[in-house]
C-alpha atoms as a PDB file:
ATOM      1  CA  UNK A   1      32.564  90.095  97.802  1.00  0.00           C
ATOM      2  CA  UNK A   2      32.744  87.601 100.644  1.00  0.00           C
ATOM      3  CA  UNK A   3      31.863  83.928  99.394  1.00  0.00           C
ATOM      4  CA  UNK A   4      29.966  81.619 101.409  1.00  0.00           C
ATOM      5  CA  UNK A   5      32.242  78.405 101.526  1.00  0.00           C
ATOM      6  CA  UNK A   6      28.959  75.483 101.826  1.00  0.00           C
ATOM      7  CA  UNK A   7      29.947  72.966  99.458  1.00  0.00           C
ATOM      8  CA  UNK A   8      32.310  70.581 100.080  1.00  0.00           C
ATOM      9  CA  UNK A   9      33.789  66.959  98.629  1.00  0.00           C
ATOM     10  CA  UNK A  10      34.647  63.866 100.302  1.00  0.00           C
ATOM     11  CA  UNK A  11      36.909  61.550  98.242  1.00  0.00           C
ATOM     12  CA  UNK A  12      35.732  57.768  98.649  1.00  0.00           C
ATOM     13  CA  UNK A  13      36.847  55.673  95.511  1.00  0.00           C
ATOM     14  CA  UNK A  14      39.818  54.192  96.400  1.00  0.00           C
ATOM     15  CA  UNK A  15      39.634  50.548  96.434  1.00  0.00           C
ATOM     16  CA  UNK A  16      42.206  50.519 100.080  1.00  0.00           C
ATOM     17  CA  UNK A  17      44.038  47.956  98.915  1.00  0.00           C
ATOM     18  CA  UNK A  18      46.825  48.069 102.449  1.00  0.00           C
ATOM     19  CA  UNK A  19      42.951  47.449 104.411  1.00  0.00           C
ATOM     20  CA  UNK A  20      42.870  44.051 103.038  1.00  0.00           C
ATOM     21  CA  UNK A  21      41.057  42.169 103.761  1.00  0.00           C
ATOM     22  CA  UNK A  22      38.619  44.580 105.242  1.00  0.00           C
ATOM     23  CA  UNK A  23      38.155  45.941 102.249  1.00  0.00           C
ATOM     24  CA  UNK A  24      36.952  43.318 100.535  1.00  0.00           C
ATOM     25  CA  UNK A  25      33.599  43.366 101.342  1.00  0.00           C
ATOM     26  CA  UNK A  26      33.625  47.053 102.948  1.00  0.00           C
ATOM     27  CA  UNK A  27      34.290  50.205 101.617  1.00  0.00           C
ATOM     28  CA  UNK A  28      37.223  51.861 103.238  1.00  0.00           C
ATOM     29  CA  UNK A  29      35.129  54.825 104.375  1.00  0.00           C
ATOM     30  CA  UNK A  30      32.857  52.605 106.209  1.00  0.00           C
ATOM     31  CA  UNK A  31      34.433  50.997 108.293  1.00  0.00           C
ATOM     32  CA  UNK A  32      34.201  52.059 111.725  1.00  0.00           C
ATOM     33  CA  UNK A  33      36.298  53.545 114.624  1.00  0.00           C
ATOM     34  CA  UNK A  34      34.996  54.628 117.756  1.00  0.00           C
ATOM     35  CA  UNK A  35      31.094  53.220 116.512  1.00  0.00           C
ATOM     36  CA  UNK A  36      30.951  55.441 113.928  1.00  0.00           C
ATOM     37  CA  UNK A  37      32.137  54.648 109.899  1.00  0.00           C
ATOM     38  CA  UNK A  38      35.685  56.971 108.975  1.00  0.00           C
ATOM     39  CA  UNK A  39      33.801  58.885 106.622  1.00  0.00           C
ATOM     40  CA  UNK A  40      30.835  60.238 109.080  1.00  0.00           C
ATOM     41  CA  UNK A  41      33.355  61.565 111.281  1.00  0.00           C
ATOM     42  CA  UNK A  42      34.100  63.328 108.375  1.00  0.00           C
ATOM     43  CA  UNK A  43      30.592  64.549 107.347  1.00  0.00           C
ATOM     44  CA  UNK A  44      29.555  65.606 111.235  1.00  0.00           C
ATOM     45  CA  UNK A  45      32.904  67.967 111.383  1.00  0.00           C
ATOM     46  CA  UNK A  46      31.971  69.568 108.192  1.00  0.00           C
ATOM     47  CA  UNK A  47      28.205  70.275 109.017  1.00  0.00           C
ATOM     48  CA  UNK A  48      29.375  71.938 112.118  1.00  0.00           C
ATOM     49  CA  UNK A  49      31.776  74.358 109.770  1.00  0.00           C
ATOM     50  CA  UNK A  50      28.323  75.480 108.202  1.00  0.00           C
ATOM     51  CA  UNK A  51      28.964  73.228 104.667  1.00  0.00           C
ATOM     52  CA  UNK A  52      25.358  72.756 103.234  1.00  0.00           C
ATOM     53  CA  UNK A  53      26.473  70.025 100.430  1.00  0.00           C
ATOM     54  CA  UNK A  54      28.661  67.499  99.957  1.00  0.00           C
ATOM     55  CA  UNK A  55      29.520  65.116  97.222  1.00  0.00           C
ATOM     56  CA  UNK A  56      30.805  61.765  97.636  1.00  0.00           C
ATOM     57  CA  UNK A  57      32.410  59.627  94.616  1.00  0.00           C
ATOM     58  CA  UNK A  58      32.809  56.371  95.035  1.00  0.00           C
ATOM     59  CA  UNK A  59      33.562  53.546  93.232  1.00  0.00           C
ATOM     60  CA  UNK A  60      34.520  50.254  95.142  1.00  0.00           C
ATOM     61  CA  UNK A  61      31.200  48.921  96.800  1.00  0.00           C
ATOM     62  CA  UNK A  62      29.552  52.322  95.756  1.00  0.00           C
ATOM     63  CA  UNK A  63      26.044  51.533  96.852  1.00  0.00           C
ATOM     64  CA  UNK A  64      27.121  50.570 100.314  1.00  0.00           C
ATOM     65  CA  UNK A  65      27.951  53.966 100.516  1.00  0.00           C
ATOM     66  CA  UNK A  66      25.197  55.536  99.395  1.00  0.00           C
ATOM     67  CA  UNK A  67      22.816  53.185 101.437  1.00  0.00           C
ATOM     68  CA  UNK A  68      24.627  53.596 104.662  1.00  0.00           C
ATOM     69  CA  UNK A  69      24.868  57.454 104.586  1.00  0.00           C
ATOM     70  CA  UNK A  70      21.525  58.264 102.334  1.00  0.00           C
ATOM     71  CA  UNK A  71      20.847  61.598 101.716  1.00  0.00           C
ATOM     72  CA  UNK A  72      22.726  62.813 104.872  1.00  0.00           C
ATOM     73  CA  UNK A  73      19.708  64.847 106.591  1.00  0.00           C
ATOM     74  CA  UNK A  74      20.337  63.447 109.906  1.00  0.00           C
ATOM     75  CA  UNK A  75      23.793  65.582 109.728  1.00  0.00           C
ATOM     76  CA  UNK A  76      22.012  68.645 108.477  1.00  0.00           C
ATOM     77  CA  UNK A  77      23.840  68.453 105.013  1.00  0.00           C
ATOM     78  CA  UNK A  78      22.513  67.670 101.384  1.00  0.00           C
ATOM     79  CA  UNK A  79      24.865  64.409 100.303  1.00  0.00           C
ATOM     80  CA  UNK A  80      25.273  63.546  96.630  1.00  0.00           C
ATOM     81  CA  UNK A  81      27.088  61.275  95.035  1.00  0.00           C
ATOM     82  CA  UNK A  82      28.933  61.074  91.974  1.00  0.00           C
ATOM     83  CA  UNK A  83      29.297  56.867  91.041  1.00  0.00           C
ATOM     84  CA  UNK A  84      32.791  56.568  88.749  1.00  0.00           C
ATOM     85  CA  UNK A  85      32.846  52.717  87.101  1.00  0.00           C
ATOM     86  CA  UNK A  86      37.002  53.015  87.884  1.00  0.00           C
ATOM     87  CA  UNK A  87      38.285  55.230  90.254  1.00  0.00           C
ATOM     88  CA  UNK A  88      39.306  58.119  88.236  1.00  0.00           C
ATOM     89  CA  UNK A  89      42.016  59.679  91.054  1.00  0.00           C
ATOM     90  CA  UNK A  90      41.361  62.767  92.917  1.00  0.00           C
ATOM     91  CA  UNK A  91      41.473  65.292  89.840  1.00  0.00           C
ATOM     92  CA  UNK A  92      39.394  62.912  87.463  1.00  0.00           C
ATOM     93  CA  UNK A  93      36.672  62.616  90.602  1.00  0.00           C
ATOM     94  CA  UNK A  94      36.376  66.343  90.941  1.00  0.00           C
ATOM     95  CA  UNK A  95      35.947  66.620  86.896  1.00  0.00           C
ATOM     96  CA  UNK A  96      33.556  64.077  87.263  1.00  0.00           C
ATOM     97  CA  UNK A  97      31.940  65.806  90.119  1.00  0.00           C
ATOM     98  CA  UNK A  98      32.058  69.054  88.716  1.00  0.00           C
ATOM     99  CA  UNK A  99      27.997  69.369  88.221  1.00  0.00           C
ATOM    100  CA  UNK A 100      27.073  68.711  91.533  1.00  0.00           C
ATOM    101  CA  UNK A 101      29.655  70.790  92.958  1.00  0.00           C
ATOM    102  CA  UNK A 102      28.540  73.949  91.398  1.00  0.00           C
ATOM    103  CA  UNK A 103      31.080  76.671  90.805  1.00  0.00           C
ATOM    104  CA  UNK A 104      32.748  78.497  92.839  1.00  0.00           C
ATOM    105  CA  UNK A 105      35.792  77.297  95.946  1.00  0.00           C
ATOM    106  CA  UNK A 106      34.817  74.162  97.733  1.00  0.00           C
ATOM    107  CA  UNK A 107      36.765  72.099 100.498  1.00  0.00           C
ATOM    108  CA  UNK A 108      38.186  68.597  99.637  1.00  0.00           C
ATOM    109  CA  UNK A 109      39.264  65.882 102.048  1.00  0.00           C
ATOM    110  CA  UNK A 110      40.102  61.939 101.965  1.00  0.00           C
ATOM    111  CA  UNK A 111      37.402  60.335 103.600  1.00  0.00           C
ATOM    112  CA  UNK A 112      39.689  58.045 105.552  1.00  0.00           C
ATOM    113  CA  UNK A 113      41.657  60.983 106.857  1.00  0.00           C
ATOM    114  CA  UNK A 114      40.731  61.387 110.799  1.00  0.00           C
ATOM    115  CA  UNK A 115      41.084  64.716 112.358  1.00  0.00           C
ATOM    116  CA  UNK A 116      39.756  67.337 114.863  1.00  0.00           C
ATOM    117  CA  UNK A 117      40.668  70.190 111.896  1.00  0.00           C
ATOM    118  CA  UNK A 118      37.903  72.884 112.436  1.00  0.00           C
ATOM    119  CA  UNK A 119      37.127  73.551 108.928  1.00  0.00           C
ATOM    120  CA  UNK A 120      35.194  76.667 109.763  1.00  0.00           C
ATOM    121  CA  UNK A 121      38.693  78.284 109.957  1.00  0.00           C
ATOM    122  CA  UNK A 122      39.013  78.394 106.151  1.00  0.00           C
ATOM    123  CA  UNK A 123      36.479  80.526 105.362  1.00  0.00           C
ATOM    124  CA  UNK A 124      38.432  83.366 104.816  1.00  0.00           C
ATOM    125  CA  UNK A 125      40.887  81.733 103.010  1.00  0.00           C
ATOM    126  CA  UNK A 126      38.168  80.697 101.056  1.00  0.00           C
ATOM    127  CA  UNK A 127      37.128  84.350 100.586  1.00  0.00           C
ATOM    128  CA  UNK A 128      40.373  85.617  99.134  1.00  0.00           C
ATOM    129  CA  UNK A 129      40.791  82.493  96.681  1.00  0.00           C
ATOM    130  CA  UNK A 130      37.080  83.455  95.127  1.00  0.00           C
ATOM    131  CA  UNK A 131      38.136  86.703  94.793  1.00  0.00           C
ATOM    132  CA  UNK A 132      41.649  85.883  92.582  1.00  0.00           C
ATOM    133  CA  UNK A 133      41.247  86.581  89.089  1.00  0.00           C
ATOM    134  CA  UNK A 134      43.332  83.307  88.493  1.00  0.00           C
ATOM    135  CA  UNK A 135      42.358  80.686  90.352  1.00  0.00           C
ATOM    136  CA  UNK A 136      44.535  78.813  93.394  1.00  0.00           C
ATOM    137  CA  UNK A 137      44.518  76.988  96.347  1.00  0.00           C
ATOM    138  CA  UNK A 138      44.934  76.400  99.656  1.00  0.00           C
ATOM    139  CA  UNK A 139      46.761  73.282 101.704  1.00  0.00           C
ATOM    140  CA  UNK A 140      46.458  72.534 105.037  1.00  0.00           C
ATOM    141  CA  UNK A 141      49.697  70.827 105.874  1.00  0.00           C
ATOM    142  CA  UNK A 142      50.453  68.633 109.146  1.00  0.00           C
ATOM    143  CA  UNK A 143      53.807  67.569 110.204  1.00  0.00           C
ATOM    144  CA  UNK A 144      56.012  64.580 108.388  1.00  0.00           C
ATOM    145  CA  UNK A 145      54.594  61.115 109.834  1.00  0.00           C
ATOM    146  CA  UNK A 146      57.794  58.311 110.426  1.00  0.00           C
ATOM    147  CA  UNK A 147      56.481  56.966 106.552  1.00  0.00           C
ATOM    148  CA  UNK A 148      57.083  60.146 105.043  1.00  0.00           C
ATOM    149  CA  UNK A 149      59.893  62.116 107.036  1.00  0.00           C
ATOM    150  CA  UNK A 150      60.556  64.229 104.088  1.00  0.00           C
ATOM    151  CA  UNK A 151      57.392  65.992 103.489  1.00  0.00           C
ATOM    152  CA  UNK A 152      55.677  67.124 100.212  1.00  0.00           C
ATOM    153  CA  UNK A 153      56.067  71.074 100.258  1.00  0.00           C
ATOM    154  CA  UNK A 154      57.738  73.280 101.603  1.00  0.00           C
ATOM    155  CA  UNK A 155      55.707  76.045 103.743  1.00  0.00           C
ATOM    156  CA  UNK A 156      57.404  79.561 104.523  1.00  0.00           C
ATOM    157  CA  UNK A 157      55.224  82.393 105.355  1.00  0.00           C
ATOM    158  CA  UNK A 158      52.082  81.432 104.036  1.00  0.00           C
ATOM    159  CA  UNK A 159      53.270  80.047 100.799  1.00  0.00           C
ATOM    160  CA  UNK A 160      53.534  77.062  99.291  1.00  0.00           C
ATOM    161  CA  UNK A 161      56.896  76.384  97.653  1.00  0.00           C
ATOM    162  CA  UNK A 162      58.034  72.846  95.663  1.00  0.00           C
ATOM    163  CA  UNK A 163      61.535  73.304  97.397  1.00  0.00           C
ATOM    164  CA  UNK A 164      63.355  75.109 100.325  1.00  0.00           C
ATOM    165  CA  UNK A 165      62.615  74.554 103.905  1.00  0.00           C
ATOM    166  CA  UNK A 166      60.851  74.051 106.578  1.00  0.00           C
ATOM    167  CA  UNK A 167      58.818  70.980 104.428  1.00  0.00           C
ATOM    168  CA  UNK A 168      55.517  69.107 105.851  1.00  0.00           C
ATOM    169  CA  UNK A 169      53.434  66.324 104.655  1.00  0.00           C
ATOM    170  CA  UNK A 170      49.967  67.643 102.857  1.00  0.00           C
ATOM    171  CA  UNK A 171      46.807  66.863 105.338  1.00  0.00           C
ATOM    172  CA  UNK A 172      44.452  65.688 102.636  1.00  0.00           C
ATOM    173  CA  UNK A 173      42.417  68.823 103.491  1.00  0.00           C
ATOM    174  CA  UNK A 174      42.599  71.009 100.598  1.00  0.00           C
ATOM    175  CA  UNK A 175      40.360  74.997  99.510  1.00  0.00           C
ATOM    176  CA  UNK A 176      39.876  74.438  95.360  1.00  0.00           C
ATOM    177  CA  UNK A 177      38.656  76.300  92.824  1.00  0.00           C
ATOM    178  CA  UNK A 178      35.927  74.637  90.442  1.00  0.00           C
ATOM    179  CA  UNK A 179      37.259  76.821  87.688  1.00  0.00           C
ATOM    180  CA  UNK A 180      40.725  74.719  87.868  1.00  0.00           C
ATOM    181  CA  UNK A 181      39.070  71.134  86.482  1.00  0.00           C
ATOM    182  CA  UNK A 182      36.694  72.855  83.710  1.00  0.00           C
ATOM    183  CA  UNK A 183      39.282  71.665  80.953  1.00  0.00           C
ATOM    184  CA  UNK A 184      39.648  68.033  82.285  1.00  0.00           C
ATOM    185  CA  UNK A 185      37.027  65.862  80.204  1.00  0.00           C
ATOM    186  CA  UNK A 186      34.965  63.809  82.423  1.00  0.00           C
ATOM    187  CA  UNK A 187      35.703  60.500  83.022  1.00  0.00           C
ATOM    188  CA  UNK A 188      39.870  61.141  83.164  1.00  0.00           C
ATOM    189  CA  UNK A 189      41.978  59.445  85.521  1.00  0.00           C
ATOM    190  CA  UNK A 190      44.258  61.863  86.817  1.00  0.00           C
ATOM    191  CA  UNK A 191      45.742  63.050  89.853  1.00  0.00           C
ATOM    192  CA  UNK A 192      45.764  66.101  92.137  1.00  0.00           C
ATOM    193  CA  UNK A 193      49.800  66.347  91.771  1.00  0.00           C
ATOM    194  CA  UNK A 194      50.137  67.780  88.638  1.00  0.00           C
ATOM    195  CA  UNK A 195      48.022  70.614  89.878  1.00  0.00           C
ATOM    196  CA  UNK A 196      49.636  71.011  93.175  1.00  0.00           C
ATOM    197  CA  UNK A 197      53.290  71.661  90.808  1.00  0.00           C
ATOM    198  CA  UNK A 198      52.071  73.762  88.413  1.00  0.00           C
ATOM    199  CA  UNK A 199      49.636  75.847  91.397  1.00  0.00           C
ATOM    200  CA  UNK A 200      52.533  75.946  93.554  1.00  0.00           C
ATOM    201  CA  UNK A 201      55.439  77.091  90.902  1.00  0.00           C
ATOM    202  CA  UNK A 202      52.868  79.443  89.939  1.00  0.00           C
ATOM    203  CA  UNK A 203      52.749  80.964  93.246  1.00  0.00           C
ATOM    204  CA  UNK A 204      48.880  80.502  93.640  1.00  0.00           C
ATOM    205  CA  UNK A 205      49.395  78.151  96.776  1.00  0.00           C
ATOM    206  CA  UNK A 206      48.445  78.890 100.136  1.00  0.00           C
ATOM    207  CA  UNK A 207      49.273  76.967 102.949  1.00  0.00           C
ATOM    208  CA  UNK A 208      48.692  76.656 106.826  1.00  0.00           C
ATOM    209  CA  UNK A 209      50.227  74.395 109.460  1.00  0.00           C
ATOM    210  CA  UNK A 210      48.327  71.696 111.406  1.00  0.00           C
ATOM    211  CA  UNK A 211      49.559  70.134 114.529  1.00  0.00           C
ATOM    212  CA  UNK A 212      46.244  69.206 115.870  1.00  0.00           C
ATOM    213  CA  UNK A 213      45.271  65.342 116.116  1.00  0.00           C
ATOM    214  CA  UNK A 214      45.704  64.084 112.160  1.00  0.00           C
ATOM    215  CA  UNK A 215      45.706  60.693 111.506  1.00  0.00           C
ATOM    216  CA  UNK A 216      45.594  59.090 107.590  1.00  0.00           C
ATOM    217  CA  UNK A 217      44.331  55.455 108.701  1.00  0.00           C
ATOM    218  CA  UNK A 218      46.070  53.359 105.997  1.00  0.00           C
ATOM    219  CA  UNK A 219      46.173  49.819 107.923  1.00  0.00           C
ATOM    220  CA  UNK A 220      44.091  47.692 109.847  1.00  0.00           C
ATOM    221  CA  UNK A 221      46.206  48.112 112.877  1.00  0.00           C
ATOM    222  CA  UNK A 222      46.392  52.196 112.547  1.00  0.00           C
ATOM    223  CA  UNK A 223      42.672  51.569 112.765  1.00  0.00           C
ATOM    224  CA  UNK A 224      42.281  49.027 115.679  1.00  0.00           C
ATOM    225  CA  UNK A 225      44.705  51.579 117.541  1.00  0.00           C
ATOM    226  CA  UNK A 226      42.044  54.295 116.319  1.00  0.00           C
ATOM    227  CA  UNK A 227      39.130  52.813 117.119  1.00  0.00           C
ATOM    228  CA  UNK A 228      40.761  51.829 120.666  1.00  0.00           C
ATOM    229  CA  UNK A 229      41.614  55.306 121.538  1.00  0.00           C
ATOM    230  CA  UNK A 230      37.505  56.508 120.184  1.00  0.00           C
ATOM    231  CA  UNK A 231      36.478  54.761 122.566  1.00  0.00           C
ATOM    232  CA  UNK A 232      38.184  55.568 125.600  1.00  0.00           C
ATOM    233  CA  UNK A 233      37.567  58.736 124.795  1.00  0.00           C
END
């Protein structure tokens, strides 16, 4: 049974507290490099993979999201949004998110990640995860940035492994399987890492290598060096 991968989730609540002041009266995801907000580059490189739906929480200056992006038809996707009051973390916004998302595997990415990741690519991957009887997921790793030179996980032959060698820093691009987050009660803070250890020790990770252009814009300089580069492209 092939599974068509066409939802996916953009992760927007985080209040980008090393943007300041930026983010004090602009939503991380907005604000712009190369004329364009983080988060569309986000939005146009998914709708070009085929994804027909995504969801966007947010929490921090919600509705500026919601009325800067609207109901995404000028990318060719369906955009929802799923408002959390505090930011619940990245496994407490997919719980939260879980009725818009549907069942099934969906891609998940920080929307103030910038890459040129084709996300078409994990289709397959997608394919083989729907098909598990338990369910995993799948990482798409880059290599360790100077601020984290010791990785997360460790990747050997297409596994995901909590120790050993070689190690690389996770992407913020992730494959997940709705049927993961149908225990956690809406409305719980909690974080992807738990899952990643338990996933991973379980040997139900997948991983793939990244060397492409990756960037995690975390400060207002990354992104004046960003939005400098955009446009002399």
């Amino acid at each position: 049974m092939t599974h068509a991968l066409k939802t996916a989730m953009i992760f927007a609540a985080g209040r980008g507290e090393r943007m300041r002041p930026l983010t004090d009266t602009c939503p991380k995801p907005l604000l712009e490099a190369g004329g364009k907000p983080l988060i569309v580059w986000q939005i146009e490189r998914l709708s070009a993979a085929g994804i027909e739906s995504i969801v966007v929480n947010h929490a921090w200056l919600g509705e500026q999201i919601e009325a800067a992006l609207g109901d995404g038809s000028r990318w060719g996707v369906e955009l929802r949004y799923s408002p959390e009051n505090e930011a619940l973390e990245t496994a407490g916004g997919i719980a939260q998110a879980l009725p818009l998302l549907g069942s099934g595997v969906f891609i998940a990415v920080s929307g103030d990640v910038f890459c040129d990741f084709d996300y078409a690519t994990l289709r397959e991957r997608a394919n083989s995860l729907a098909s598990d009887a338990t369910p995993g997921m799948h990482l798409v790793m880059v290599p360790n940035p100077p601020f984290h030179p010791k990785g997360d996980f460790a990747l050997i032959d297409g596994r995901l492994a909590l120790d050993g060698e070689p190690r690389f820093t996770f992407g913020n691009i992730g494959l997940y399987d709705t049927r993961m987050f149908g225990d956690l009660a809406p409305g719980t803070r909690r974080a992807l890492t738990p899952y990643y250890r338990e996933t991973i020790g379980g040997g139900r990770a997948t991983g793939e290598l990244y060397t492409g252009r990756w960037e995690n814009v975390g400060t207002p300089a990354q992104l004046q060096a960003l939005d400098q580069e955009l446009c002399q492209r």
